[in-house]
Protein backbone atom coordinates (compact mmCIF):
# COMPACT_ATOMS: atom_id res chain seq x y z
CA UNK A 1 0.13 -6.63 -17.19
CA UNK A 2 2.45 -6.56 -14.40
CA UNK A 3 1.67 -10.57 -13.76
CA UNK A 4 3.15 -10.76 -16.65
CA UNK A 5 5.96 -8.53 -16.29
CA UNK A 6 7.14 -10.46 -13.25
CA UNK A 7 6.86 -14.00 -15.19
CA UNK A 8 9.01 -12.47 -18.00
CA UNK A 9 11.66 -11.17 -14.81
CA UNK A 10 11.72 -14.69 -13.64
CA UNK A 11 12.40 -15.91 -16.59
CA UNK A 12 15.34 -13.99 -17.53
CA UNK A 13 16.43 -13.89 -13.72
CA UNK A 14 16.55 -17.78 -14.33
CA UNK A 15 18.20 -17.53 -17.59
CA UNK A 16 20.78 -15.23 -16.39
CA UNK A 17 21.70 -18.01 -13.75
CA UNK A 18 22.07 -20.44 -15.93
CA UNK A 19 25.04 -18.61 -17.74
CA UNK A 20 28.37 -19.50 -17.80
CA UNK A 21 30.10 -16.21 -16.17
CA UNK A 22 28.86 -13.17 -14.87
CA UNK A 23 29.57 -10.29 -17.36
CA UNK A 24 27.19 -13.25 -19.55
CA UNK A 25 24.49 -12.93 -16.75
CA UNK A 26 24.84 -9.40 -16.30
CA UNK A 27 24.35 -8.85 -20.39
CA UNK A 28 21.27 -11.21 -20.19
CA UNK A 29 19.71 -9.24 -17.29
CA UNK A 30 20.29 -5.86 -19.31
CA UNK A 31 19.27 -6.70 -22.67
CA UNK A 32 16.71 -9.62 -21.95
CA UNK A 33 15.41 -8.20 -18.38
CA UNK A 34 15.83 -4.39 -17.66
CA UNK A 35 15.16 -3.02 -21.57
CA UNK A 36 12.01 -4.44 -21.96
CA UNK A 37 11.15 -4.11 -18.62
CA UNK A 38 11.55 -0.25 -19.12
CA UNK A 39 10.39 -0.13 -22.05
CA UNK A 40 6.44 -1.48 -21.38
CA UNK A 41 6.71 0.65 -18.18
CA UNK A 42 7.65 4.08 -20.14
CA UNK A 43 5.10 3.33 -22.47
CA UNK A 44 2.52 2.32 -19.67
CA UNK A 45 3.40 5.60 -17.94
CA UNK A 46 3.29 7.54 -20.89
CA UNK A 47 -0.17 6.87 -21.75
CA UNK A 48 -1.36 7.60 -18.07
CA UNK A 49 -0.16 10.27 -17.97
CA UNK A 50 -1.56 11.35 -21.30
CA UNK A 51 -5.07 10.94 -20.14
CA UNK A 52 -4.20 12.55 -16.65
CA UNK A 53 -3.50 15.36 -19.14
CA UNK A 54 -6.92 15.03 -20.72
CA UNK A 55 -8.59 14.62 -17.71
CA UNK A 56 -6.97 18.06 -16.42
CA UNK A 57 -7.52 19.93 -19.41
CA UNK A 58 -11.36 18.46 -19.83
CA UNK A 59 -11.78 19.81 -15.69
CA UNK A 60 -10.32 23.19 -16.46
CA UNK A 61 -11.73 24.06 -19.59
């Protein structure tokens, strides 16, 4: 996954440079680059800690 997630950051770090102006690049990094890139990392996170959770709850019970 995070092979991956560092292609798809060099991707849009390389598309961003490519732009015309910076308030383009900057948009490009945002929307293209940091959203995503939160995004599969909240979700990866959230599911972790879901079965840390489990795991806790399965130990104390």
């Amino acid at each position: 996954m995070y092979l991956v997630l560092i292609g798809w950051l060099y991707f849009v770090l390389m598309l961003a440079v490519g732009q015309n102006s910076l308030p383009q690049s900057l948009l490009v990094v945002l929307l293209l680059g940091f959203l995503p890139t939160w995004l599969v990392v909240w979700i990866a996170g959230r599911k972790r800690r879901q079965r840390l959770r489990d795991a806790q709850e399965r130990d104390g019970a």
